[in-house]
Protein backbone atom coordinates (compact mmCIF):
# COMPACT_ATOMS: atom_id res chain seq x y z
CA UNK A 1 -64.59 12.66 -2.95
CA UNK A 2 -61.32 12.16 -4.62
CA UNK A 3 -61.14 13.60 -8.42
CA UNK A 4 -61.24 10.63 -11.44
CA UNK A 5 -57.49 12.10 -12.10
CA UNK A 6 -56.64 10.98 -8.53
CA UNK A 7 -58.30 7.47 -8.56
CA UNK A 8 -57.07 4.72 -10.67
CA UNK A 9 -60.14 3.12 -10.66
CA UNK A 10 -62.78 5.37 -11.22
CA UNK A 11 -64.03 3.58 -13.90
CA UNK A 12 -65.02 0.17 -11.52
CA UNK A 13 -66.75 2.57 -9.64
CA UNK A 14 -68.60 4.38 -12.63
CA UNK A 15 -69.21 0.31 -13.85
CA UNK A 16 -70.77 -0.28 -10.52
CA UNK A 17 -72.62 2.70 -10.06
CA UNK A 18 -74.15 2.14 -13.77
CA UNK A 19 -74.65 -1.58 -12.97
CA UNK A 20 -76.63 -0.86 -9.89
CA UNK A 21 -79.04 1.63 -12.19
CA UNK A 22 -79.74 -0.70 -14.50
CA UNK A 23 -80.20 -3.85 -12.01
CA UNK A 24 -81.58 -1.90 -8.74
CA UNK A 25 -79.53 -3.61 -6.33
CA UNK A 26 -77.58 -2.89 -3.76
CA UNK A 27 -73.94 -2.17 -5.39
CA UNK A 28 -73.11 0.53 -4.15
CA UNK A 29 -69.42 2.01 -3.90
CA UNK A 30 -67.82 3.53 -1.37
CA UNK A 31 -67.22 7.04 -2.37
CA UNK A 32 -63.19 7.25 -1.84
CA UNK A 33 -61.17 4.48 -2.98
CA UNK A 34 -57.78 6.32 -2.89
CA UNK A 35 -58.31 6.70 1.03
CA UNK A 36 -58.83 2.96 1.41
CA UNK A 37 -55.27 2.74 -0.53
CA UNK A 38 -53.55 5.20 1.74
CA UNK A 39 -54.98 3.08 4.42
CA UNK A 40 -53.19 -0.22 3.12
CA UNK A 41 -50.43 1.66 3.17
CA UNK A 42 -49.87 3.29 6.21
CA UNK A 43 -50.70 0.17 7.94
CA UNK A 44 -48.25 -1.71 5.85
CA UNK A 45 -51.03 -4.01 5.72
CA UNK A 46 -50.09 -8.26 4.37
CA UNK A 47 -53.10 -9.28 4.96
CA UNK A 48 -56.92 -7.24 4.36
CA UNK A 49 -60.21 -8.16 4.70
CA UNK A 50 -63.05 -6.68 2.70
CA UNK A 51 -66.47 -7.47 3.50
CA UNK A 52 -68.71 -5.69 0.74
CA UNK A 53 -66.94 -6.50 -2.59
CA UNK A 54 -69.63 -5.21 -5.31
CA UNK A 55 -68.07 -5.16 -8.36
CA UNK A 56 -64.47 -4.76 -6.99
CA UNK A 57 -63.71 -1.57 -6.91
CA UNK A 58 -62.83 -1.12 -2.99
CA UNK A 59 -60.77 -4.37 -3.85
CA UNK A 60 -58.63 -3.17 -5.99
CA UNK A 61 -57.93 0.49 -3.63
CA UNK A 62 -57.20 -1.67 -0.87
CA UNK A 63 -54.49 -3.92 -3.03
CA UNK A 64 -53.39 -1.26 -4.95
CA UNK A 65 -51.71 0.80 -1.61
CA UNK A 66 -50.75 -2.37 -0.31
CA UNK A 67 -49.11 -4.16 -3.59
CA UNK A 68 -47.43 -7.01 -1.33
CA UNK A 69 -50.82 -7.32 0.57
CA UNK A 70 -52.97 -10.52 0.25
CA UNK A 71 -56.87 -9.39 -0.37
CA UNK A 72 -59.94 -11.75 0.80
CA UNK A 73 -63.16 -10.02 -0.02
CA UNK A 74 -66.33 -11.46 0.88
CA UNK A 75 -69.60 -10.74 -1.71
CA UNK A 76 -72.83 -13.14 -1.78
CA UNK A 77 -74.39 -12.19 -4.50
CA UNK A 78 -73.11 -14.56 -7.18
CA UNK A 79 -73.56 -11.89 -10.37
CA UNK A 80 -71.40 -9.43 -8.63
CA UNK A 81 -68.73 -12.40 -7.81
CA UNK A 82 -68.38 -13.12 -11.36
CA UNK A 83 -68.45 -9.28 -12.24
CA UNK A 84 -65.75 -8.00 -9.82
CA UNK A 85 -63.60 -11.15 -10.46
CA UNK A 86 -63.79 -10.02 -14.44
CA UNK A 87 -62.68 -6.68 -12.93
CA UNK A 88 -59.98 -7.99 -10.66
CA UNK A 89 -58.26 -9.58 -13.15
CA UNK A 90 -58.50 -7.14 -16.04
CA UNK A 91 -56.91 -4.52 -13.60
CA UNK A 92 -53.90 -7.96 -13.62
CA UNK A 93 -54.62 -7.68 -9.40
CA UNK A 94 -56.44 -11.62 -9.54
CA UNK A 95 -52.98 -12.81 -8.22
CA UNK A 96 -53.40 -11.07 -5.00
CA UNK A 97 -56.95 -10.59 -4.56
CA UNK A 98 -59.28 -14.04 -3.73
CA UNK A 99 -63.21 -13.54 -4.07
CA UNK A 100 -65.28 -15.47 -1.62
CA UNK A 101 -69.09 -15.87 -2.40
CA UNK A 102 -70.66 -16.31 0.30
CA UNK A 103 -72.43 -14.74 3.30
CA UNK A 104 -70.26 -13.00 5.84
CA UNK A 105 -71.58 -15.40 8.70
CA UNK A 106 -70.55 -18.25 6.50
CA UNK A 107 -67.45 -17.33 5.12
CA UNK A 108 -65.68 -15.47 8.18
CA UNK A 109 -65.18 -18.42 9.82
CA UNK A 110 -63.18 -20.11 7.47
CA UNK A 111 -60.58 -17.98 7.56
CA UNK A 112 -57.71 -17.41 9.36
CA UNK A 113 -56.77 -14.65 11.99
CA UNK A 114 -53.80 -12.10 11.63
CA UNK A 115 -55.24 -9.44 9.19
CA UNK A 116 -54.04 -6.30 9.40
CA UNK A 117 -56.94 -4.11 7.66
CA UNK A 118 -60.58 -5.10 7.73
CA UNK A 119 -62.87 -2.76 5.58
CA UNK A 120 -66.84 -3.44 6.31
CA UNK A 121 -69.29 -1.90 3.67
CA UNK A 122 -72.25 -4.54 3.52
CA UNK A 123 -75.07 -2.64 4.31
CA UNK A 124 -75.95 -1.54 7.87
CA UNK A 125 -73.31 -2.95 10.05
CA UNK A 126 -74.07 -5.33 12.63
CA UNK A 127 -72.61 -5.86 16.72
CA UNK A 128 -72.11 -9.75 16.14
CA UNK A 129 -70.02 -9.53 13.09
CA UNK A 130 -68.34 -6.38 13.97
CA UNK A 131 -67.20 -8.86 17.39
CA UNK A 132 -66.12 -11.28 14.72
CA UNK A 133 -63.97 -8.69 12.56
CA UNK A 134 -62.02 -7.83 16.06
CA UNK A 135 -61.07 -11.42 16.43
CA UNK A 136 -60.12 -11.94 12.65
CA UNK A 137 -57.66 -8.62 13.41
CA UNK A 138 -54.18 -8.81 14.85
CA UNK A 139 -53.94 -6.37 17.47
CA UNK A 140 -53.41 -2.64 16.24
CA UNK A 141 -54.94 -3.66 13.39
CA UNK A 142 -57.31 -0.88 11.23
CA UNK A 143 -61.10 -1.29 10.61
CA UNK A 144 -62.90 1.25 8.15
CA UNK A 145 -66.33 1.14 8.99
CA UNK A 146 -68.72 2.87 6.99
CA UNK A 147 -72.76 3.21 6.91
CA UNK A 148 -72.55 3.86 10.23
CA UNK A 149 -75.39 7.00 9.80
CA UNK A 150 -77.80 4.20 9.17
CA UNK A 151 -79.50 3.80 12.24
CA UNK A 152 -80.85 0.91 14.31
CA UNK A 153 -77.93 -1.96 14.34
CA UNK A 154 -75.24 0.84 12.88
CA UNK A 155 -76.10 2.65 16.25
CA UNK A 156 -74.84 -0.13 18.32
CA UNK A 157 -72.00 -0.87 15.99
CA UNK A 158 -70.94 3.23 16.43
CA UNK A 159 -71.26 2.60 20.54
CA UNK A 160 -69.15 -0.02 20.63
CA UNK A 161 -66.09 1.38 18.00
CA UNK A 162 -66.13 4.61 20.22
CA UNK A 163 -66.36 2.82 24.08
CA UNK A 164 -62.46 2.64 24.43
CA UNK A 165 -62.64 -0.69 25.59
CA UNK A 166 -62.09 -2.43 22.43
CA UNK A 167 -61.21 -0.47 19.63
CA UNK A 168 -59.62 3.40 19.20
CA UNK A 169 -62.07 4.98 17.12
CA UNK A 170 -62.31 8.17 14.95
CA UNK A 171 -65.03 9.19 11.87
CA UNK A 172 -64.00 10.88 9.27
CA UNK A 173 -65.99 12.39 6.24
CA UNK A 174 -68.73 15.05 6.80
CA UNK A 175 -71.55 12.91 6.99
CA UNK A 176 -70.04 10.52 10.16
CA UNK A 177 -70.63 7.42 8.06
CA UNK A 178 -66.98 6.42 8.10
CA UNK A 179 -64.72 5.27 11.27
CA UNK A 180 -61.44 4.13 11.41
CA UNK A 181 -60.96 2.35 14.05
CA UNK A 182 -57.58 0.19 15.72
CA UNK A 183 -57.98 -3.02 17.43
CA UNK A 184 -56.51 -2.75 21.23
């Protein structure tokens, strides 16, 4: 995990780790924001695709290493929308980042194809939407993955990132929770 010097935004994530103590849901942050920035970046990414917002934190990595980049993250539960918006626009990203409340089965399919990052961290991830994130993807586009060390549907997500056929796949982090993967 990156040091608080390093991460802009270390203090959504403190916020959201806090929150989730005090309300016992399921907010939970993923643990290395600046990686999800260098990630925009390399991939020069226009358009990303969050599914997992919280209370915005992975939001604002993802916009903040791609600052011409268009965000759509997807969150259902409506107490976190309203939180992470708050946060989205006191960080002055609200401009380029749009909230969606919603579920992901819901939502998804309103939107258009072409994005060039998709990061997944909704709980366990699932086959059926992980076939929808390849078709919301341009091709050689990146998907972070993480909870994939959760077992039962993560398992089947895992097998198909690393079968070759449709995605180039590699983990990263100690604990093999993490792919990155790019859409053939």
């Amino acid at each position: 995990m990156p040091k608080k010097s390093d991460d802009p935004f270390a203090h959504v994530r403190e916020a959201t780790l806090k929150h989730r103590a005090r309300h016992g849901c399921g907010a939970w942050p993923y643990d290395n924001g600046p990686l999800l920035a260098t990630v925009a970046a390399a991939a020069g990414a226009r358009r990303i695709l969050e599914l997992g917002c919280a209370l915005g934190y992975t939001s604002l990595s993802l916009a903040s290493g791609a600052p011409k980049a268009r965000v759509d993250t997807v969150e259902r539960d409506p107490e976190h929308v309203r939180l992470a918006r708050e946060n989205i626009a006191a960080e002055g990203f609200d401009k380029c980042i749009t909230v969606h409340e919603g579920d992901f089965a819901k939502v998804l399919p309103t939107l258009d194809p072409g994005y060039d990052v998709a990061f997944f961290d909704g709980h366990s991830p699932v086959p059926a939407l992980h076939k929808t994130l390849h078709k919301l993807l341009k091709t050689g586009g990146m998907l972070v993955t993480a909870n994939l060390n959760h077992g039962g549907t993560a398992d089947d997500v895992h097998a198909a990132l690393f079968d070759g056929k449709s995605w180039q796949s590699a983990l990263i982090g100690e604990d093999g929770e993490t792919a990155i993967s790019v859409k053939l």
